[in-house]
Protein backbone atom coordinates (compact mmCIF):
# COMPACT_ATOMS: atom_id res chain seq x y z
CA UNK A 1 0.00 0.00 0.00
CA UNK A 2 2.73 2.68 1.21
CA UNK A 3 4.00 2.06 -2.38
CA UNK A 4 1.58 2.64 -3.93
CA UNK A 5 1.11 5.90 -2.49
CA UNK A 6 4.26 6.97 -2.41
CA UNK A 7 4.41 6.61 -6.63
CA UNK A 8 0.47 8.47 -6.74
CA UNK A 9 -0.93 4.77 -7.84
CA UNK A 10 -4.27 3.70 -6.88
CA UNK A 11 -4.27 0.14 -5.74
CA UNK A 12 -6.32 -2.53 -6.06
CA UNK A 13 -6.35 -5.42 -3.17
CA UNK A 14 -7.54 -8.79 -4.26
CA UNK A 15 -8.26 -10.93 -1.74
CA UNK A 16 -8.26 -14.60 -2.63
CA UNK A 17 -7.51 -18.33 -0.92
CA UNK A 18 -6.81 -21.33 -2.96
CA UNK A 19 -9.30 -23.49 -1.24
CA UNK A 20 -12.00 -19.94 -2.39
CA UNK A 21 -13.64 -21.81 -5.39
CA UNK A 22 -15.22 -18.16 -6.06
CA UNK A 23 -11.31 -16.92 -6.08
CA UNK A 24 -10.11 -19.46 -8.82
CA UNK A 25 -13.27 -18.35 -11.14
CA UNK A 26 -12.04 -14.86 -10.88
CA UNK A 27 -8.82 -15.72 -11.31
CA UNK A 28 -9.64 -17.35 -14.22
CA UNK A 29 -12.54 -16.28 -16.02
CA UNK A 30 -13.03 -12.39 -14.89
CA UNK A 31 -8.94 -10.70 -14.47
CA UNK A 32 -7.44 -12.75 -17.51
CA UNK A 33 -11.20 -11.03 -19.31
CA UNK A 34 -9.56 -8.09 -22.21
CA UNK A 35 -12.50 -5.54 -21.00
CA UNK A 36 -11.01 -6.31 -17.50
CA UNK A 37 -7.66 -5.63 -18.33
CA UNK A 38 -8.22 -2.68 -20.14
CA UNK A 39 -10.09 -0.99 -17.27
CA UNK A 40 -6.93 -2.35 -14.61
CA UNK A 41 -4.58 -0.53 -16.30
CA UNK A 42 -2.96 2.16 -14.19
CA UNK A 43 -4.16 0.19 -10.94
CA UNK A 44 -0.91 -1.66 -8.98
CA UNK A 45 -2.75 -4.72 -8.55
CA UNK A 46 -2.32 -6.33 -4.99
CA UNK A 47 -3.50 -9.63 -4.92
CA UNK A 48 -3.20 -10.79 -0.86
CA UNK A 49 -3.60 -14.95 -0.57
CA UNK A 50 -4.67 -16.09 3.33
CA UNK A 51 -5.01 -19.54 2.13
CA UNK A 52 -3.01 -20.30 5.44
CA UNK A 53 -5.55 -18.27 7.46
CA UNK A 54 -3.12 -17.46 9.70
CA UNK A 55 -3.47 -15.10 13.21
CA UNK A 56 -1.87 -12.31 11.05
CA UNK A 57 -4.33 -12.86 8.00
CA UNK A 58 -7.15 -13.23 10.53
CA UNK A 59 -6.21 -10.02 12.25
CA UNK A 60 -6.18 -7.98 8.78
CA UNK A 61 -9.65 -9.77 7.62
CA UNK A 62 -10.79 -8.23 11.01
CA UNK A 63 -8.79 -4.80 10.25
CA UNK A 64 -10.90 -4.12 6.97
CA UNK A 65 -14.24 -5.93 8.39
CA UNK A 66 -14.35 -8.85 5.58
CA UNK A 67 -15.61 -12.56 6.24
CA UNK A 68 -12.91 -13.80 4.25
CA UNK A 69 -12.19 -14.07 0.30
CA UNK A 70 -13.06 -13.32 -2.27
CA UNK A 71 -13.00 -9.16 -2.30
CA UNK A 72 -11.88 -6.35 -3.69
CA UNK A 73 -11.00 -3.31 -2.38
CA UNK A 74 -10.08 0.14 -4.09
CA UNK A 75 -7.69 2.63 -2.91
CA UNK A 76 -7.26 5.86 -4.02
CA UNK A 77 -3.68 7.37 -5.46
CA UNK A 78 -3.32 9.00 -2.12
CA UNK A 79 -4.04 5.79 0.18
CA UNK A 80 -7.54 6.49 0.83
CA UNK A 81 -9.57 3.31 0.71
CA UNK A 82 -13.13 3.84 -1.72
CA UNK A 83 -15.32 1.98 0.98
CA UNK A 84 -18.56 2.21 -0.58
CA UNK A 85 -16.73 0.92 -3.71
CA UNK A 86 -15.74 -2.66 -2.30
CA UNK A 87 -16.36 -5.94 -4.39
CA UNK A 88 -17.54 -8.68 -2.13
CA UNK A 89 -18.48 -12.15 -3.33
CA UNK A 90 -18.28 -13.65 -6.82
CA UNK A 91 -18.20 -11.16 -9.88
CA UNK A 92 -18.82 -11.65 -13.29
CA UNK A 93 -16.29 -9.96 -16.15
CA UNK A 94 -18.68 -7.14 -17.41
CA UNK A 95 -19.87 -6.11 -14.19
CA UNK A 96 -16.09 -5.76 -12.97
CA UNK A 97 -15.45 -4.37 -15.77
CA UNK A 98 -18.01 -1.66 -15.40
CA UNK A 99 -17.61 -1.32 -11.70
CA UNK A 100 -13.83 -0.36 -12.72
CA UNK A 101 -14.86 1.97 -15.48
CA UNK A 102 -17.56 3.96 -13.34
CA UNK A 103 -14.65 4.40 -10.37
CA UNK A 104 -11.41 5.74 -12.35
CA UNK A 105 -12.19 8.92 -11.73
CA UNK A 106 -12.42 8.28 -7.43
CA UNK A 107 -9.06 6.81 -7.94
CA UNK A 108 -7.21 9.17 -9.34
CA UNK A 109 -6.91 7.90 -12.80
């Protein structure tokens, strides 16, 4: 995240497990979609795996109030998480794709 901010870059933080069967259908189908990557570009793209669910993964699942995987959360190019802009759950390509579109301007890009 700090680098991110430090080089003006909004971020986007992917959480994902590889037991998350939701995770491995993004992973597949919906970030490899060309809509998809056309809207990520600019983002640094953080992808953050607690497939070991460990105390500290637990404690930053608690941190930014999620249940677990899979989720998406947007930060701006000066650190500031978009909230009201998180991706929760299973998403299909065009919706991402849109979601990303209708935020680049909250960003910063």
């Amino acid at each position: 995240l700090a680098e991110a901010k430090a080089a003006g870059q909004p971020l986007l933080l992917d959480w994902y497990a590889d037991w998350c069967i939701s995770c491995k259908v993004i992973e597949h189908e919906v970030l490899g979609d060309p809509a998809v990557q056309a809207q990520l570009q600019g983002y640094r793209l953080l992808r953050f795996d607690i497939t070991d669910s460990s105390a500290a993964q637990r404690a930053l699942l608690d941190r930014y109030q999620l249940f677990g995987p899979p989720a998406f959360l947007f930060f701006a190019a000066n650190g500031s998480e978009k909230t009201d802009r998180r991706l929760i759950g299973e998403v299909k390509p065009a919706q991402f794709a849109e979601h990303l579109a209708r935020i680049r301007v909250e960003v910063g890009l």
